[in-house]
Protein backbone atom coordinates (compact mmCIF):
# COMPACT_ATOMS: atom_id res chain seq x y z
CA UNK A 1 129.54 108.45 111.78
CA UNK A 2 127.38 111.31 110.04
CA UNK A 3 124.18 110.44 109.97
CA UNK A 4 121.61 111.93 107.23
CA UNK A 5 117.54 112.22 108.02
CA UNK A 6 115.26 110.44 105.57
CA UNK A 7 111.57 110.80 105.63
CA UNK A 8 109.36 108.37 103.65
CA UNK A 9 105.95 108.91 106.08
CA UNK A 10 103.22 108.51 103.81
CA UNK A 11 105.36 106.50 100.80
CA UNK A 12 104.53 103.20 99.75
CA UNK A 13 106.29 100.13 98.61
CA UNK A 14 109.09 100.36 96.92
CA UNK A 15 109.42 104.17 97.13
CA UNK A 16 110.75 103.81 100.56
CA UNK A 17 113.49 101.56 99.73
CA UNK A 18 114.17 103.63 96.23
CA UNK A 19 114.60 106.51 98.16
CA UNK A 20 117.09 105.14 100.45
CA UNK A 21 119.45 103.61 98.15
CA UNK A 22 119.45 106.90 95.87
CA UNK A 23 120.44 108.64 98.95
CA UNK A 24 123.00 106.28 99.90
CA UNK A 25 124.74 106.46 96.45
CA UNK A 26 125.57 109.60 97.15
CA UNK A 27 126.99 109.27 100.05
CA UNK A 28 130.31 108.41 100.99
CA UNK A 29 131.17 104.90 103.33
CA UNK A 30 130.72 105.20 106.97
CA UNK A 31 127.87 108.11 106.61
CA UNK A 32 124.27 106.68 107.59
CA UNK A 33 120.62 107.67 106.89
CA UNK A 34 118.12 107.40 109.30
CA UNK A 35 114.64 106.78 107.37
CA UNK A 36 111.53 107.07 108.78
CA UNK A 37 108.52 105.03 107.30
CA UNK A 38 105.38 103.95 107.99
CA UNK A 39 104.67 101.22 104.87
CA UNK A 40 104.20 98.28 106.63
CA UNK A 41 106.02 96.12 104.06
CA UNK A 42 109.10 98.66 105.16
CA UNK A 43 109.59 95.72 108.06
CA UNK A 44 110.72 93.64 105.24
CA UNK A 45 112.14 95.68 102.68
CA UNK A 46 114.63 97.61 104.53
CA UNK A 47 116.34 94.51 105.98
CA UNK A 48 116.01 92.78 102.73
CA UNK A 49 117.46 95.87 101.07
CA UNK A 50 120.48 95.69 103.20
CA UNK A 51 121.29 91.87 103.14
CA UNK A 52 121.18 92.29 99.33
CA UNK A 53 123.22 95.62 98.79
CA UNK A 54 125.88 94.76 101.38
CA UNK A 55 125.05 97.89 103.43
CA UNK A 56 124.68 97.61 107.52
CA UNK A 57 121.34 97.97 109.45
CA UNK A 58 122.44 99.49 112.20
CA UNK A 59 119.51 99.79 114.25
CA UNK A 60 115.35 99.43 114.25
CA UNK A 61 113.24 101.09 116.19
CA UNK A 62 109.39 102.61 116.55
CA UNK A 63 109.04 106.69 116.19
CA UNK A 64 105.05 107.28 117.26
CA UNK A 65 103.63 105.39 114.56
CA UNK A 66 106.32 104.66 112.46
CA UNK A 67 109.70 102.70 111.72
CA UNK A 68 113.00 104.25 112.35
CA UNK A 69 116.13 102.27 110.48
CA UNK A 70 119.62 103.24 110.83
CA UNK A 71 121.67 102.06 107.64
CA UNK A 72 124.82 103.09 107.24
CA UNK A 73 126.48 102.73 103.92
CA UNK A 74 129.66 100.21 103.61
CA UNK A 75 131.51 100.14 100.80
């Protein structure tokens, strides 16, 4: 699985979430992007995001002061 780097530190809701699914339109299925974002209301919206789109959170996590999601694109 390729996996692509996404930084949203310092973006606020929705531009996180924007951000990712532009990137993962343009990607093809199996291939992942990492983002990194430190909304708080990222907590929610990526998993949200995901459930609704169909794509797969792979894997949360904290970076320093921030939110790491894995989300790989399915489909």
């Amino acid at each position: 699985m390729k996996i692509h780097d996404l930084d949203a530190l310092g973006l606020l809701c929705p531009l996180p979430v924007l951000k990712l699914r532009k990137r993962l339109a343009a990607l093809p299925a199996g291939e992942a992007i990492r983002l990194l974002a430190d909304d708080p209301a990222a907590i929610v919206d990526v998993p949200h995001f995901c459930a609704e789109s169909g794509h797969e959170l792979v894997e949360t996590g904290a970076v320093g002061g921030a939110q790491s999601y894995l989300v790989r694109k399915v489909g």
